[in-house]
N, C-alpha and C. Protein backbone atom coordinates (compact mmCIF):
# COMPACT_ATOMS: atom_id res chain seq x y z
N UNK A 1 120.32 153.44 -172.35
CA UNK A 1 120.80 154.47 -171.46
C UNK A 1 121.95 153.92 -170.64
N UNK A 2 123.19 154.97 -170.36
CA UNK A 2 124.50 154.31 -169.52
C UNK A 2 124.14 154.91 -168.59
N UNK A 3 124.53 154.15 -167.27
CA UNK A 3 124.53 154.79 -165.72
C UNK A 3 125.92 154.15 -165.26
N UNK A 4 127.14 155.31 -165.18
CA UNK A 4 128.10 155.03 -164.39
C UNK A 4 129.08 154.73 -165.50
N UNK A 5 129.44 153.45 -165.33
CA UNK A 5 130.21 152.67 -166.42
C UNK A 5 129.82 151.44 -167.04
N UNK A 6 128.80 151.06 -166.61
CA UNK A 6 128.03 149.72 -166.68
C UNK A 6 126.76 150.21 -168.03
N UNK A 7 126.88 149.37 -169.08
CA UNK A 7 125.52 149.25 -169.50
C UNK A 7 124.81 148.71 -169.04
N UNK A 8 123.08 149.24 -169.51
CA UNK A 8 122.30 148.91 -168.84
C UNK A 8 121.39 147.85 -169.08
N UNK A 9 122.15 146.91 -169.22
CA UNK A 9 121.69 145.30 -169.58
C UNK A 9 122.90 144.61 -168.63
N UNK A 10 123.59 145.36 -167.82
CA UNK A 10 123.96 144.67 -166.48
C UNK A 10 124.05 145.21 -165.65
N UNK A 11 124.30 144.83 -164.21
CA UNK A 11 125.03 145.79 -163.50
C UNK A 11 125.90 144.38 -162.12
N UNK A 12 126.69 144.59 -161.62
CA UNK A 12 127.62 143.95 -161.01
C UNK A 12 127.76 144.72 -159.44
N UNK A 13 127.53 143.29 -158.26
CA UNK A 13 127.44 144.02 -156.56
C UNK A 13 128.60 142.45 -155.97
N UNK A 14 129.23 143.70 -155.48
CA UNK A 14 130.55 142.89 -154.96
C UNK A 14 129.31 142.48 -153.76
N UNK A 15 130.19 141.08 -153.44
CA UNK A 15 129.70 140.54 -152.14
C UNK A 15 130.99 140.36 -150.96
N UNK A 16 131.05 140.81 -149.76
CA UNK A 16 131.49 140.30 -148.87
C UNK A 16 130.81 140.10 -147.30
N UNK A 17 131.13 139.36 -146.76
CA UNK A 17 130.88 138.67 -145.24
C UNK A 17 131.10 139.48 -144.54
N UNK A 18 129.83 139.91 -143.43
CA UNK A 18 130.03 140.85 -143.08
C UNK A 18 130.09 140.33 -141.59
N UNK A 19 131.14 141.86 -141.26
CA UNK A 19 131.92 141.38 -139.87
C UNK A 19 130.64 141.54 -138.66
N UNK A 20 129.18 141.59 -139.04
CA UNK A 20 128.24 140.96 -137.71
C UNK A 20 127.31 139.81 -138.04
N UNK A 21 127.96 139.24 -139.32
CA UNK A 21 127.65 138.39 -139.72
C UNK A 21 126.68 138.13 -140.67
N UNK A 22 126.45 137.14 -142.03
CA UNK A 22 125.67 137.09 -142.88
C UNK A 22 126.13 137.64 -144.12
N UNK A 23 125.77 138.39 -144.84
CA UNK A 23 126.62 139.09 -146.09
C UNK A 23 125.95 140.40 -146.47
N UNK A 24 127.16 141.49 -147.11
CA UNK A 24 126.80 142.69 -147.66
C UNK A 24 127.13 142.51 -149.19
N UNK A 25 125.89 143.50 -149.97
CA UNK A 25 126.01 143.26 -151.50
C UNK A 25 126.00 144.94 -151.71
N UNK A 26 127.16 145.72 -152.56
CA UNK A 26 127.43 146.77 -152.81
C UNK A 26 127.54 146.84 -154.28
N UNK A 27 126.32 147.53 -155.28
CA UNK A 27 126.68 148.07 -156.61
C UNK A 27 127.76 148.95 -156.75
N UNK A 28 128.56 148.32 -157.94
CA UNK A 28 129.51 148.86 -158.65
C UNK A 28 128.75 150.62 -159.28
N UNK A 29 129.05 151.48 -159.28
CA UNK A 29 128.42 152.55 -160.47
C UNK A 29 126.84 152.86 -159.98
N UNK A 30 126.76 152.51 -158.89
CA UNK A 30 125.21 152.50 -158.64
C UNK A 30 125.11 152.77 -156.83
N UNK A 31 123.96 153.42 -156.10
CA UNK A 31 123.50 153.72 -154.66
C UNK A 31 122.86 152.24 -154.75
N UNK A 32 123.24 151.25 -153.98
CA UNK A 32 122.68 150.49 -153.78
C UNK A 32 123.11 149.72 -153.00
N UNK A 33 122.95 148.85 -151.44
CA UNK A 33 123.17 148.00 -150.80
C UNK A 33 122.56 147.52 -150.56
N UNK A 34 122.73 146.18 -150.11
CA UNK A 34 121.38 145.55 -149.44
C UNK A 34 122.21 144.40 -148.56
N UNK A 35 121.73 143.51 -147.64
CA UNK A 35 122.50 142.69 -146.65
C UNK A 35 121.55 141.09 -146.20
N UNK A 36 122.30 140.55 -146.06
CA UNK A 36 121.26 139.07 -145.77
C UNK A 36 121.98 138.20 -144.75
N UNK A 37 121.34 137.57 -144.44
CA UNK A 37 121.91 136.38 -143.58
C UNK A 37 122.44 135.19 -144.52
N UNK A 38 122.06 134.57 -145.00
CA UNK A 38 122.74 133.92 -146.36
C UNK A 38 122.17 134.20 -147.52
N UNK A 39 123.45 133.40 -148.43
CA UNK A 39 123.31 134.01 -149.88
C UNK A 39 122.24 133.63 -150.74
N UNK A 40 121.64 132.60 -150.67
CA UNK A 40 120.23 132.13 -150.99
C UNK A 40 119.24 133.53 -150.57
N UNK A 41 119.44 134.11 -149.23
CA UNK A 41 118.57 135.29 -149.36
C UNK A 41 119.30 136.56 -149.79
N UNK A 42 120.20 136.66 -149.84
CA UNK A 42 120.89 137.97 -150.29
C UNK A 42 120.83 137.72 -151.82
N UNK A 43 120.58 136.81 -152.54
CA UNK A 43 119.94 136.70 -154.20
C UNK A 43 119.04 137.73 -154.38
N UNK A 44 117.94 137.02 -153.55
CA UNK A 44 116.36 137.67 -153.51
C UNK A 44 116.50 139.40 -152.95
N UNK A 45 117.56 139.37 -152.21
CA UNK A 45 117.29 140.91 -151.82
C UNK A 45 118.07 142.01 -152.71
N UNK A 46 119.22 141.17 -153.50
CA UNK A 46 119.89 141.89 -154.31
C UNK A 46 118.71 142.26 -155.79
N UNK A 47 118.37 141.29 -156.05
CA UNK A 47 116.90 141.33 -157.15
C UNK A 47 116.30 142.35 -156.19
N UNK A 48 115.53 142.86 -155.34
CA UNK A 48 114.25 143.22 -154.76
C UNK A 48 114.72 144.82 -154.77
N UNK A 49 116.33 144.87 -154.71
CA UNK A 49 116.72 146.26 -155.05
C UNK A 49 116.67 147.01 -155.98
N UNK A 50 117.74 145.95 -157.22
CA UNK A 50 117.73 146.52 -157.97
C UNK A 50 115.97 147.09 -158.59
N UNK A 51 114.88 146.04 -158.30
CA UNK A 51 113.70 147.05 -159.11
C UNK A 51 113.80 147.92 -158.12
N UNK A 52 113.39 148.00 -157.58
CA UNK A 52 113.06 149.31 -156.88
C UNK A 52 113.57 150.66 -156.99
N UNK A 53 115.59 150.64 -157.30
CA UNK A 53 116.60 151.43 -157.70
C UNK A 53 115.99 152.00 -159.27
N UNK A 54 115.70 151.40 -160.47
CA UNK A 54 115.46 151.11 -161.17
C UNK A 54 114.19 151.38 -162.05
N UNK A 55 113.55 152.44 -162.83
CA UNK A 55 112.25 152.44 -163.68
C UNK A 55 112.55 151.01 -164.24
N UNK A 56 111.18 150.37 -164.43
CA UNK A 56 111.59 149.05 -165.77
C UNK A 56 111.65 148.94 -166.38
N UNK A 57 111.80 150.36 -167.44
CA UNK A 57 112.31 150.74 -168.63
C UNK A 57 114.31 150.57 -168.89
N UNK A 58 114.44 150.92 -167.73
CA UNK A 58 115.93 151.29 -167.41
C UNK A 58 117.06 149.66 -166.48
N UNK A 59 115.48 149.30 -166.05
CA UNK A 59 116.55 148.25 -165.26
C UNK A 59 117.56 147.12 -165.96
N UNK A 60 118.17 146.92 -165.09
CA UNK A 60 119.49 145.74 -166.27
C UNK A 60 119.11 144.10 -166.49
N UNK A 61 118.97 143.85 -167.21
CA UNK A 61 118.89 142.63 -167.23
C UNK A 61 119.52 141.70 -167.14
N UNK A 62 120.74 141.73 -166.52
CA UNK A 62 121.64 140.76 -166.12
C UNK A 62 122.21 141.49 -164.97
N UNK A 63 121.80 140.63 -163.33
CA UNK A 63 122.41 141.19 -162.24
C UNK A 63 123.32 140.05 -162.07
N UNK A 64 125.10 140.31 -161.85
CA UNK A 64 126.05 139.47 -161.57
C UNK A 64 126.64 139.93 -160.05
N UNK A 65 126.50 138.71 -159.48
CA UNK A 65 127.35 139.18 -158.11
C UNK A 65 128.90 137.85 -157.55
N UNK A 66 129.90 139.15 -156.89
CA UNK A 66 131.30 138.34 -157.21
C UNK A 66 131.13 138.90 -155.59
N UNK A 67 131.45 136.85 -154.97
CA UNK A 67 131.96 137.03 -153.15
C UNK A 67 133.50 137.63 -153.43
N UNK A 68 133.91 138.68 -152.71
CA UNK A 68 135.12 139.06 -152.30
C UNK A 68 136.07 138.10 -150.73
């Protein structure tokens, strides 16, 4: 199944530093944010989204994230 422009054996969340500090992670093609204090935890919270976003029939199996 396609969602957006992304097949669904990936999906890609820009990362940038966010101006109150710590980091924001935004899906490409997808409702999804999530935010951390560092990137060691913004891993875990970017994973903890996508299932949740996600049946586990449908979810991607390769989550890639690029710091801006």
């Amino acid at each position: 199944m396609q969602r957006g422009t992304m097949s669904s054996s990936e999906i890609i969340f820009l990362v940038e530093e966010s101006p109150e500090g710590g980091y924001e992670a935004k899906a490409l093609g997808e409702s999804i944010f999530t935010e951390a204090e560092s990137m060691d935890e913004l891993r875990t919270m970017v994973r903890d989204a996508v299932r949740c976003h996600f049946e586990e029939d449908e979810r991607p199996q390769m989550i890639r994230q690029y710091l801006q």
